[in-house]
C-alpha atoms as a PDB file:
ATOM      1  CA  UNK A   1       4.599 -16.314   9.565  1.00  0.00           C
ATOM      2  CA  UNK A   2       2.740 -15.108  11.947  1.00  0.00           C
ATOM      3  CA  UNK A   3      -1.100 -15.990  13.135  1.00  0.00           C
ATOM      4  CA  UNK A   4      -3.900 -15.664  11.086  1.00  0.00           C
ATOM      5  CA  UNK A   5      -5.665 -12.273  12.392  1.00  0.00           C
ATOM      6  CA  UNK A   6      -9.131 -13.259  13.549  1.00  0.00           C
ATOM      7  CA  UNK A   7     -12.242 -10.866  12.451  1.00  0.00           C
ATOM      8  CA  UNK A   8     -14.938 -10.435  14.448  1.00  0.00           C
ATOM      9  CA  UNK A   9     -19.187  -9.396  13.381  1.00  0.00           C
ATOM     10  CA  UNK A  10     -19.052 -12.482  11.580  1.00  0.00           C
ATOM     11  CA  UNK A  11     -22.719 -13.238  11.735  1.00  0.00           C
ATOM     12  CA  UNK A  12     -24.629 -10.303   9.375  1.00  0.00           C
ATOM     13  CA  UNK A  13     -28.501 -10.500  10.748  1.00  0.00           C
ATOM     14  CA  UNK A  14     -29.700 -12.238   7.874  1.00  0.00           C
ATOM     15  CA  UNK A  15     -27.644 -15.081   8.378  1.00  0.00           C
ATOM     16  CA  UNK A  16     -28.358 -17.721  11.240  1.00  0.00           C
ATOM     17  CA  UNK A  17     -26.544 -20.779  12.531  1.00  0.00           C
ATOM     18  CA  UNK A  18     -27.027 -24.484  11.149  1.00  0.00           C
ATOM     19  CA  UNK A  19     -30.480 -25.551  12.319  1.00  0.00           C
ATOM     20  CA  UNK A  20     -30.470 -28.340  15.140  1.00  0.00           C
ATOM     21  CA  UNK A  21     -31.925 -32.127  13.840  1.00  0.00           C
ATOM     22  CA  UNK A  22     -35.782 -32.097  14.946  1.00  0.00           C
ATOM     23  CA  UNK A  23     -35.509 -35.979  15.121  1.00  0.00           C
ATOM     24  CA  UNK A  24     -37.435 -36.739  18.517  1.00  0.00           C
ATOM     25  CA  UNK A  25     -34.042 -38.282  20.867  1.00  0.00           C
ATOM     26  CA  UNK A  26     -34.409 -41.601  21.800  1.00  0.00           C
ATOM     27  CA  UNK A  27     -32.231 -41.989  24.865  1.00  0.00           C
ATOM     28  CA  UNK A  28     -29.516 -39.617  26.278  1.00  0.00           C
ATOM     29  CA  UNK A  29     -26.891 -41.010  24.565  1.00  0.00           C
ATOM     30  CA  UNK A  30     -28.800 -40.094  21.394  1.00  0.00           C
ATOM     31  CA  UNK A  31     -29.262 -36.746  22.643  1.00  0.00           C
ATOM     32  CA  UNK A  32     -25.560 -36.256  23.566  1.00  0.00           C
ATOM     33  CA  UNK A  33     -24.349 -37.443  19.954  1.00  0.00           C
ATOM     34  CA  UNK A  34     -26.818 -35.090  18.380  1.00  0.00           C
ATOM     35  CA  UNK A  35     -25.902 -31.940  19.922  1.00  0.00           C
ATOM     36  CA  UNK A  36     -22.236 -32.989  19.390  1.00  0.00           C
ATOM     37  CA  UNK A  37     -23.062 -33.504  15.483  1.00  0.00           C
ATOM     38  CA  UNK A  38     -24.477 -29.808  16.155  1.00  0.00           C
ATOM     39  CA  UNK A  39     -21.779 -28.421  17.632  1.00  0.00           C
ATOM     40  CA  UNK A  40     -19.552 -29.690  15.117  1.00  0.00           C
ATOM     41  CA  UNK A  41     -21.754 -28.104  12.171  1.00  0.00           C
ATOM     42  CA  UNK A  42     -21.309 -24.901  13.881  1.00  0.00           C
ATOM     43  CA  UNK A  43     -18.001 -24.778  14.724  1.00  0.00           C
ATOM     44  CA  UNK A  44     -17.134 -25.702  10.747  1.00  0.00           C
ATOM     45  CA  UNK A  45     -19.873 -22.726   9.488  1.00  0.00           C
ATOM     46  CA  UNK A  46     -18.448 -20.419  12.023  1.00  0.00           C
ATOM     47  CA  UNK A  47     -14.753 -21.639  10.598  1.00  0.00           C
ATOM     48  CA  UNK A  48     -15.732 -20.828   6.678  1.00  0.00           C
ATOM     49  CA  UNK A  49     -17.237 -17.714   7.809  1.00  0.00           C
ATOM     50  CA  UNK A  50     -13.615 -16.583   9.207  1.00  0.00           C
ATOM     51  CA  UNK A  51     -12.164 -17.516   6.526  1.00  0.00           C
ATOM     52  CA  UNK A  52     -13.555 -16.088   3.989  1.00  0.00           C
ATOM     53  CA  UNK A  53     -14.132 -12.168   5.833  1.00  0.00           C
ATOM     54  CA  UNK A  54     -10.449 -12.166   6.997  1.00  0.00           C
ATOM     55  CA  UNK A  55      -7.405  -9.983   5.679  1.00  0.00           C
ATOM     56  CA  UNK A  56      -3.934 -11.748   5.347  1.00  0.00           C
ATOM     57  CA  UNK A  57      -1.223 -11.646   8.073  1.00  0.00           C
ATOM     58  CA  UNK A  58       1.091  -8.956   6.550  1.00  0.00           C
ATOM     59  CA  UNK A  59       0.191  -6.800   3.464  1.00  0.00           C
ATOM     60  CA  UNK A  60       2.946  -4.865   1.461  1.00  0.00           C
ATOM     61  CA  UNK A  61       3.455  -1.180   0.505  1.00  0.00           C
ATOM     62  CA  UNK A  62       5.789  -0.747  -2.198  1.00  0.00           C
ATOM     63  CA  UNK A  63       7.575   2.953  -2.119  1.00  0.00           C
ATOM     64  CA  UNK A  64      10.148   4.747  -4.021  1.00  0.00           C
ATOM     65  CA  UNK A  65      13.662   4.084  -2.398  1.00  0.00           C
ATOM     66  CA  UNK A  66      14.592   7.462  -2.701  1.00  0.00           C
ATOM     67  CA  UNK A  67      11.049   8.417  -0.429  1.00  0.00           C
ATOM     68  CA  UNK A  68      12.274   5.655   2.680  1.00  0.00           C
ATOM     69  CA  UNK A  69      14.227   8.714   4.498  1.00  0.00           C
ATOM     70  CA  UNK A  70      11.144  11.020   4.730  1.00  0.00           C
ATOM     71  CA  UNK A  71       8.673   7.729   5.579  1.00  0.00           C
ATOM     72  CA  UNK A  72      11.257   6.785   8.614  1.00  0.00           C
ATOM     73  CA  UNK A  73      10.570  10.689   9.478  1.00  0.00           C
ATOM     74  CA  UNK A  74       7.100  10.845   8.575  1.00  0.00           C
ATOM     75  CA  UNK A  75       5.310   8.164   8.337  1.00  0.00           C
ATOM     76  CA  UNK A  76       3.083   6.528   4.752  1.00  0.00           C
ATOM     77  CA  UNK A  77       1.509   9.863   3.804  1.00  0.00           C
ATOM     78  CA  UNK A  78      -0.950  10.317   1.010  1.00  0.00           C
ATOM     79  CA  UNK A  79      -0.253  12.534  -1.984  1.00  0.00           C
ATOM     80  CA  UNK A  80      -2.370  15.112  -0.465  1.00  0.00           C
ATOM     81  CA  UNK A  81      -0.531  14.934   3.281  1.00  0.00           C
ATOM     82  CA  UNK A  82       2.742  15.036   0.480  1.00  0.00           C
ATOM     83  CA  UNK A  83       1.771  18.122  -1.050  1.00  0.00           C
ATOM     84  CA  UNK A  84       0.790  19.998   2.627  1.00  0.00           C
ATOM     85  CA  UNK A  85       4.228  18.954   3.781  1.00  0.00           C
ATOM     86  CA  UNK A  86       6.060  20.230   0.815  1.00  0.00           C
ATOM     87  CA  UNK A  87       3.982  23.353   1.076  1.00  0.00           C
ATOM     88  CA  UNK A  88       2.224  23.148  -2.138  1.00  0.00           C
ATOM     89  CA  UNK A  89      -0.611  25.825  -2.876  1.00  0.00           C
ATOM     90  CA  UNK A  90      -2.603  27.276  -5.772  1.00  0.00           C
ATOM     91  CA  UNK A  91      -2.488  25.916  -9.642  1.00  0.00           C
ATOM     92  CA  UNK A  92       0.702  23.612  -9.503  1.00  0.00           C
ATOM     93  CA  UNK A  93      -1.565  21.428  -6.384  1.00  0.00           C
ATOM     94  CA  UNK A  94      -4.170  21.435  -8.180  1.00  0.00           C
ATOM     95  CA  UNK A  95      -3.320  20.398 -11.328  1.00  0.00           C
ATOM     96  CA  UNK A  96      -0.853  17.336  -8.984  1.00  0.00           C
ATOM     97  CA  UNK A  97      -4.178  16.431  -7.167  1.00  0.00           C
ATOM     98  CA  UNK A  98      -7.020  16.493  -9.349  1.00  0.00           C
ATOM     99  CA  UNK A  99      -5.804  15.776 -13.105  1.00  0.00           C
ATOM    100  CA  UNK A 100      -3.844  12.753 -14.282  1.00  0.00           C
ATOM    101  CA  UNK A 101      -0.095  12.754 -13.506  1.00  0.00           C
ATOM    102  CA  UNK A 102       1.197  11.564 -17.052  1.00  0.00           C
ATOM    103  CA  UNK A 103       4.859  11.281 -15.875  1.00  0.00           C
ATOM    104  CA  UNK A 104       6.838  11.196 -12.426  1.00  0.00           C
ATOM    105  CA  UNK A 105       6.985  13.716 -10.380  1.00  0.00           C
ATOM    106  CA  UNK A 106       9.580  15.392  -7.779  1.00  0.00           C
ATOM    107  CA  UNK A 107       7.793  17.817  -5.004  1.00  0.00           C
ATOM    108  CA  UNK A 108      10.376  21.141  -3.519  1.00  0.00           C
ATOM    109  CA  UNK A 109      11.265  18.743  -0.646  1.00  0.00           C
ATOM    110  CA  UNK A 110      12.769  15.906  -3.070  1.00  0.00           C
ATOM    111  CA  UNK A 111       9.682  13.517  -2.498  1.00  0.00           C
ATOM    112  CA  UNK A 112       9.387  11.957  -5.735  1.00  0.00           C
ATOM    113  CA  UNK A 113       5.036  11.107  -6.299  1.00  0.00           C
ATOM    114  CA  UNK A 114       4.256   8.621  -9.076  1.00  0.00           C
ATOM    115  CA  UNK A 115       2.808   8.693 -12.472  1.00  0.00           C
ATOM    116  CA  UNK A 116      -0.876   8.280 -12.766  1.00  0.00           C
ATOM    117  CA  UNK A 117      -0.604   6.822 -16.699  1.00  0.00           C
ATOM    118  CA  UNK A 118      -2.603   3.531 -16.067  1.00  0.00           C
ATOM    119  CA  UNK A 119      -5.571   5.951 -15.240  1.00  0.00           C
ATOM    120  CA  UNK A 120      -6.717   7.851 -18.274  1.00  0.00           C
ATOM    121  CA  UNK A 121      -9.753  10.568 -18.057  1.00  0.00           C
ATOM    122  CA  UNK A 122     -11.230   8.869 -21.393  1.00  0.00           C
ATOM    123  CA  UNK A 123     -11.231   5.347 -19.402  1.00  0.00           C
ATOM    124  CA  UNK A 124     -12.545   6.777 -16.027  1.00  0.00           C
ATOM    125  CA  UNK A 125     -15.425   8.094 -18.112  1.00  0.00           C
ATOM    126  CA  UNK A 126     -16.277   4.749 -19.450  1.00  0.00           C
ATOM    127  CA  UNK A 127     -16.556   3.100 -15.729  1.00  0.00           C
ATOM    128  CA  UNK A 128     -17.353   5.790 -13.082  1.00  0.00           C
ATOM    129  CA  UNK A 129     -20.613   6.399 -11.354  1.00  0.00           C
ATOM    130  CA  UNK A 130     -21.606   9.087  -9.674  1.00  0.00           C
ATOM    131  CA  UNK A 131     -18.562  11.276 -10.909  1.00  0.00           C
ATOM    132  CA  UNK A 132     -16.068  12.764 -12.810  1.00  0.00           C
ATOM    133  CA  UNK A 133     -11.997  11.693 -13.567  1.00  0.00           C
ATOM    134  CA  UNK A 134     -11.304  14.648 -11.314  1.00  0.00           C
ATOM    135  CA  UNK A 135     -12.985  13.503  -8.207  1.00  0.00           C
ATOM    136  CA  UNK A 136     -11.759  10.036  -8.394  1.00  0.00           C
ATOM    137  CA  UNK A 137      -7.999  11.293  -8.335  1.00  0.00           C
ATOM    138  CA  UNK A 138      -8.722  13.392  -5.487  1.00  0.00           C
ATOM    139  CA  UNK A 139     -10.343  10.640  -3.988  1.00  0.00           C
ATOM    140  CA  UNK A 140      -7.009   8.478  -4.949  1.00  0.00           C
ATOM    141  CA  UNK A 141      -4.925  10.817  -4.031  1.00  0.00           C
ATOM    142  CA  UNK A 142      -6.117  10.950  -0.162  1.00  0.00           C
ATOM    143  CA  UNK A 143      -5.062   7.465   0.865  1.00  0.00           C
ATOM    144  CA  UNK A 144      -2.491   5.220   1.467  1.00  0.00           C
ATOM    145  CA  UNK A 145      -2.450   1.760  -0.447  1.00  0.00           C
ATOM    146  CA  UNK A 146      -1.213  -1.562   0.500  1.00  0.00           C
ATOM    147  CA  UNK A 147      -1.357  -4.949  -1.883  1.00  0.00           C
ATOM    148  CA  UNK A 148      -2.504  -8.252  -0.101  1.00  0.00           C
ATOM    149  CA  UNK A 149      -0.261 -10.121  -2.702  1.00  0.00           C
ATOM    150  CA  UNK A 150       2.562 -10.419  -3.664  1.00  0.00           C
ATOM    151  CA  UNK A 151       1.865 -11.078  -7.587  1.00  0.00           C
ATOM    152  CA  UNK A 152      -0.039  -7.528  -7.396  1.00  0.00           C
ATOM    153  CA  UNK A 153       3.091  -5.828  -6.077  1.00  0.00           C
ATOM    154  CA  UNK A 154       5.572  -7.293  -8.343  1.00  0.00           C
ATOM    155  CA  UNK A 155       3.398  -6.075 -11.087  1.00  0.00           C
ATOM    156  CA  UNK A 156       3.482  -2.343  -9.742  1.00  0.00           C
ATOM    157  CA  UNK A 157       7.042  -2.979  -9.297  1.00  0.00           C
ATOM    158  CA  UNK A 158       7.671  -4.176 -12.819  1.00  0.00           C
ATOM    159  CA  UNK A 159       5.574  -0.490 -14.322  1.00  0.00           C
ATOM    160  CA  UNK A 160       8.465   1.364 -11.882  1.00  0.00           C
ATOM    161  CA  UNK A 161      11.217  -0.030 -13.382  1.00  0.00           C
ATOM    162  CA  UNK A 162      14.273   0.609 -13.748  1.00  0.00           C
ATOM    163  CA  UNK A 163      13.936   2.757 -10.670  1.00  0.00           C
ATOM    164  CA  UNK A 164      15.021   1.378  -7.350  1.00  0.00           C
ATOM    165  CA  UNK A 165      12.015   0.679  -4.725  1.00  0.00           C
ATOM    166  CA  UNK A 166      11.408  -0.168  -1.270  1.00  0.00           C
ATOM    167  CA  UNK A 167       8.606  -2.862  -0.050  1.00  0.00           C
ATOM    168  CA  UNK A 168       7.135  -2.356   3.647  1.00  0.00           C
ATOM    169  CA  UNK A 169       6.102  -5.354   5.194  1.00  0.00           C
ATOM    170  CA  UNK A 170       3.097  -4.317   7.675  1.00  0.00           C
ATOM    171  CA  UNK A 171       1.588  -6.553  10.792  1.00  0.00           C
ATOM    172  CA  UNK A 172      -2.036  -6.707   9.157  1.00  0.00           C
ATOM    173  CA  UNK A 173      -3.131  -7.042  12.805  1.00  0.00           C
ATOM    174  CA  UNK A 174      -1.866  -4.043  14.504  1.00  0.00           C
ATOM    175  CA  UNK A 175      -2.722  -1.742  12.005  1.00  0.00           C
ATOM    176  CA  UNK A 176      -6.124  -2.967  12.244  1.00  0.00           C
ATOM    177  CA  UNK A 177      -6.066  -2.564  15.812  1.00  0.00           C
ATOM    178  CA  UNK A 178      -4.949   0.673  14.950  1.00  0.00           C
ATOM    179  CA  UNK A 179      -6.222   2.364  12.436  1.00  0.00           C
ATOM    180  CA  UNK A 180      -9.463   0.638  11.797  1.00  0.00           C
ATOM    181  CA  UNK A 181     -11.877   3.455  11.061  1.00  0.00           C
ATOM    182  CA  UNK A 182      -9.716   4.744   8.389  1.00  0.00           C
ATOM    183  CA  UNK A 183      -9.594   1.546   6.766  1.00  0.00           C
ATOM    184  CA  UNK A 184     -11.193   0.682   3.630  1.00  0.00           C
ATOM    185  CA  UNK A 185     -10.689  -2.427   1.498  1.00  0.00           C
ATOM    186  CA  UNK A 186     -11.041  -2.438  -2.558  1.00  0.00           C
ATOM    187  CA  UNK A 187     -12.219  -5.155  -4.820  1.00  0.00           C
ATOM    188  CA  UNK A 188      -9.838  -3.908  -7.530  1.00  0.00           C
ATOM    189  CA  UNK A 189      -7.176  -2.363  -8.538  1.00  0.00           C
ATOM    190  CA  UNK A 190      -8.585   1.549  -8.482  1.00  0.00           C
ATOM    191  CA  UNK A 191      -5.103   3.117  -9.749  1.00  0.00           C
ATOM    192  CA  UNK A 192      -6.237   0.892 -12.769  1.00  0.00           C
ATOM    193  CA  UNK A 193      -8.155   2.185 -15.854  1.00  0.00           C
ATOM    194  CA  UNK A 194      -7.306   0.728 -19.133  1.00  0.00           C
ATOM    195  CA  UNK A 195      -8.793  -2.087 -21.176  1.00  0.00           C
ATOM    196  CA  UNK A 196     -12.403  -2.576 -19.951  1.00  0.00           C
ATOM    197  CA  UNK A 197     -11.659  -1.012 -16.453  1.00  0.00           C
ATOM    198  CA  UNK A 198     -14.554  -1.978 -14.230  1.00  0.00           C
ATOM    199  CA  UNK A 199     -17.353   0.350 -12.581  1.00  0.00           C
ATOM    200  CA  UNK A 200     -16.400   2.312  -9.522  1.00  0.00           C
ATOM    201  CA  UNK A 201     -17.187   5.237  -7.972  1.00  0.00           C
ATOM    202  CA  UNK A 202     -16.938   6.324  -3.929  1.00  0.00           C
ATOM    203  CA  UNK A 203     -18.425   2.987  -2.730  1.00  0.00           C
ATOM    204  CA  UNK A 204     -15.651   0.886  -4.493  1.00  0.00           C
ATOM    205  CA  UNK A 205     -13.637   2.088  -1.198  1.00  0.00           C
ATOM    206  CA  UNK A 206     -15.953  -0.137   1.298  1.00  0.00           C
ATOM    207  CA  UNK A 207     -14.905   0.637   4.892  1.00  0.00           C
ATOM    208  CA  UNK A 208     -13.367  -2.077   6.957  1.00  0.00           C
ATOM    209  CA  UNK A 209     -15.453  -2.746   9.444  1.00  0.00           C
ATOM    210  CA  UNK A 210     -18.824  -2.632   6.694  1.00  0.00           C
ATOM    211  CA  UNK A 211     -16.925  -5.344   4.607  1.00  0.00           C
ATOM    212  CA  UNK A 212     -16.669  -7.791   7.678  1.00  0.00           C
ATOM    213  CA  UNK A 213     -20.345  -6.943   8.393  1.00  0.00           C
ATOM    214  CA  UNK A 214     -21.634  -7.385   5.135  1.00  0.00           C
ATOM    215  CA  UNK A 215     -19.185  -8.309   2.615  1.00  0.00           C
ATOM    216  CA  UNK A 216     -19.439  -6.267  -0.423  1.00  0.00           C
ATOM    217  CA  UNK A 217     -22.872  -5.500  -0.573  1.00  0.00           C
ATOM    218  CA  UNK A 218     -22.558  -1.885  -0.278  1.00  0.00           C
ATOM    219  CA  UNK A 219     -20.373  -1.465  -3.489  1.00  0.00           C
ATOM    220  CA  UNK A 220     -22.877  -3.769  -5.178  1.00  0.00           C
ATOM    221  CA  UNK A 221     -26.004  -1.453  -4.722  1.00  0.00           C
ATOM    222  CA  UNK A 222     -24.386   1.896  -5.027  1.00  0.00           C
ATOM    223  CA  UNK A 223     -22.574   0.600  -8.259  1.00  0.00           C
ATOM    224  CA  UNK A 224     -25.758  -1.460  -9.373  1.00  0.00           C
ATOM    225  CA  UNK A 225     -23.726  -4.450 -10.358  1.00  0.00           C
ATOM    226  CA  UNK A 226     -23.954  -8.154  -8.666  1.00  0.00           C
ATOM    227  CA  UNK A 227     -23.188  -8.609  -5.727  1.00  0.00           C
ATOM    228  CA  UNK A 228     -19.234 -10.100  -4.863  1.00  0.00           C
ATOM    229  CA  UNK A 229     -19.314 -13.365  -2.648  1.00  0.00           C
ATOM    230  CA  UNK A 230     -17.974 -12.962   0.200  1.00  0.00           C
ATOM    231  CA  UNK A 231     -15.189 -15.207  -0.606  1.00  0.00           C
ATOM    232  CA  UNK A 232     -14.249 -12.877  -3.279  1.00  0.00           C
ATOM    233  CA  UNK A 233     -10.838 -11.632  -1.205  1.00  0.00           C
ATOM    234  CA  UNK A 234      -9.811  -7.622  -1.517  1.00  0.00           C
ATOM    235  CA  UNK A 235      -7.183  -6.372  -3.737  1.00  0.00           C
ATOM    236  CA  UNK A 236      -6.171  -3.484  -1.493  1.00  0.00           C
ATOM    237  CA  UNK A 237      -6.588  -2.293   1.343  1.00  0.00           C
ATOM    238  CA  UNK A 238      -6.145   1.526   2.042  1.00  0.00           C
ATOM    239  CA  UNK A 239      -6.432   4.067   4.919  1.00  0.00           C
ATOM    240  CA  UNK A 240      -7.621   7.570   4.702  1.00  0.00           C
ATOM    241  CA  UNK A 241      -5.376   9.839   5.329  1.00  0.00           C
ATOM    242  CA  UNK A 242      -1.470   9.001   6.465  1.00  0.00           C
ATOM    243  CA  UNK A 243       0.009   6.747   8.746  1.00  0.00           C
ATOM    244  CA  UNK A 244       2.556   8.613  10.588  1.00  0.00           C
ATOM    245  CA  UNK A 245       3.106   5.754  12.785  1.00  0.00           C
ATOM    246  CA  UNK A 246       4.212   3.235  10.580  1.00  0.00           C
ATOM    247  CA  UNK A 247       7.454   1.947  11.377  1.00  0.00           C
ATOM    248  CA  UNK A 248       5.805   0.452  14.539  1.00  0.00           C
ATOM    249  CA  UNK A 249       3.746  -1.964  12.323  1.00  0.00           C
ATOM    250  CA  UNK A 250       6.739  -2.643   9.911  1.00  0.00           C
ATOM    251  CA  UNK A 251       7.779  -6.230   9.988  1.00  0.00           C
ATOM    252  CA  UNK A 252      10.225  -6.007   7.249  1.00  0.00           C
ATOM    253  CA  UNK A 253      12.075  -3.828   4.470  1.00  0.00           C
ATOM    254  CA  UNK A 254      13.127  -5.178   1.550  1.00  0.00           C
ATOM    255  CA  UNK A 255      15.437  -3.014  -1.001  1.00  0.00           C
ATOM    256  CA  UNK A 256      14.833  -3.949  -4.740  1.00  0.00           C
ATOM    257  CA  UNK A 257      17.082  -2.573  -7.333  1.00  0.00           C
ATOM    258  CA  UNK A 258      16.707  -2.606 -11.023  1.00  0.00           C
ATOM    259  CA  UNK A 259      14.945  -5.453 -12.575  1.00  0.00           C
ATOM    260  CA  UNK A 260      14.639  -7.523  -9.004  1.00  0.00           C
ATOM    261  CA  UNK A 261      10.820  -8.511  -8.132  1.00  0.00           C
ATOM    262  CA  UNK A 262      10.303  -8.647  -4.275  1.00  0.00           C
ATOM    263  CA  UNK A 263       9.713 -12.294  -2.723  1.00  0.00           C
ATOM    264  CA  UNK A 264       8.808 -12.029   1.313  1.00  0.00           C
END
């Protein structure tokens, strides 16, 4: 494994550090053992504040096998950046990028795109703010997606079946260093609708570097729901656009075939 990938802004302006004991020091020795007991309270707060506004070492993509030709190529694209590069226009786009894809597709190049059957308009209705089961595909449809765990992935993984997939292991750290104003992290699953799916809308995708400022407060008042602690760790996290880049933040590749869940 490799090290834990420190975050930095980790004191938000209404925060402060531990107060220093008022108790009027006696001798030096007392003041020396005092600001020690200090320091000590302040290096632990500053500890729990890293570790709950940090994102794991390595987080996962999980692809079609039959796609890991055109990502050596091209890079993690979106479905939108898919569509451009297959040279999709007109009706047959739109109806790809802004209504529900009940089944799996395959694009002119042979880049097969996923099903979208988890999402239904009638349970986007009953959870989005702000608007409609058309805007959130398109807003689905222009990122790239990566799990934090492993028990999230092999769930994906189990709805593909019995096709044969690819995972990416990524270096959370230099994609951060990277890519981080494109990233965003999620508190759910957002390519999830069914059985009382919960509220979202555009501030469910809460940018990076806003998260490690402020946890996810912004989701919280544009959604009007409680607040998230700040422990409360993401279940994706996603970049805007494509990463054409990738292979140079892949630590691993790991081939599943039919029926095998992926274990790093």
């Amino acid at each position: 494994m490799g090290k834990s990938f420190p975050v930095s802004h980790l004191f938000p302006s209404h925060e402060s550090f531990p107060a220093q004991p008022n108790a009027e020091p006696i001798c030096a020795a007392n003041r020396e053992s005092e600001g020690a007991a200090h320091a000590e309270s302040v290096r632990r707060w500053v500890e729990g504040k890293a570790a709950k506004m940090k994102l794991p070492d390595r987080v996962y993509h999980l692809a079609e096998a039959s796609n890991w030709l055109s990502i050596q190529r091209y890079g993690l694209l979106s479905a939108n950046n898919l569509f451009d590069l297959a040279g999709l226009r007109g009706s047959d786009r739109k109806q790809l990028e802004w209504q529900q894809r009940l089944q799996q597709v395959e694009l002119p190049n042979g880049v097969q795109i996923r099903d979208q059957r988890p999402m239904p308009p009638v349970g986007l209705e009953a959870c989005l703010v702000g608007m409609t089961p058309g805007e959130w595909y398109g807003l689905i449809n222009a990122r790239v997606f990566f799990w934090l765990d492993t028990n999230r992935l092999n769930r994906q993984r189990a709805a593909c079946e019995p096709r044969p997939q690819v995972v990416l292991t990524v270096d959370t750290a230099a994609l951060v260093a990277s890519y981080s104003k494109q990233l965003e992290v999620t508190p759910i699953n957002t390519g999830n609708a069914r059985r009382r799916p919960a509220r979202r809308g555009p501030a469910t995708f809460v940018p990076y570097a806003a998260w490690i400022k402020s946890g996810w407060a912004s989701e919280a008042v544009a959604l009007g729901t409680p607040e998230r602690s700040r422990s409360s760790r993401p279940a994706e996290l996603t970049v805007v656009g494509s990463i054409p880049d990738v292979t140079q933040f892949v630590v691993g590749v790991s081939e599943l075939a039919a029926g095998q869940s992926f274990a790093p």
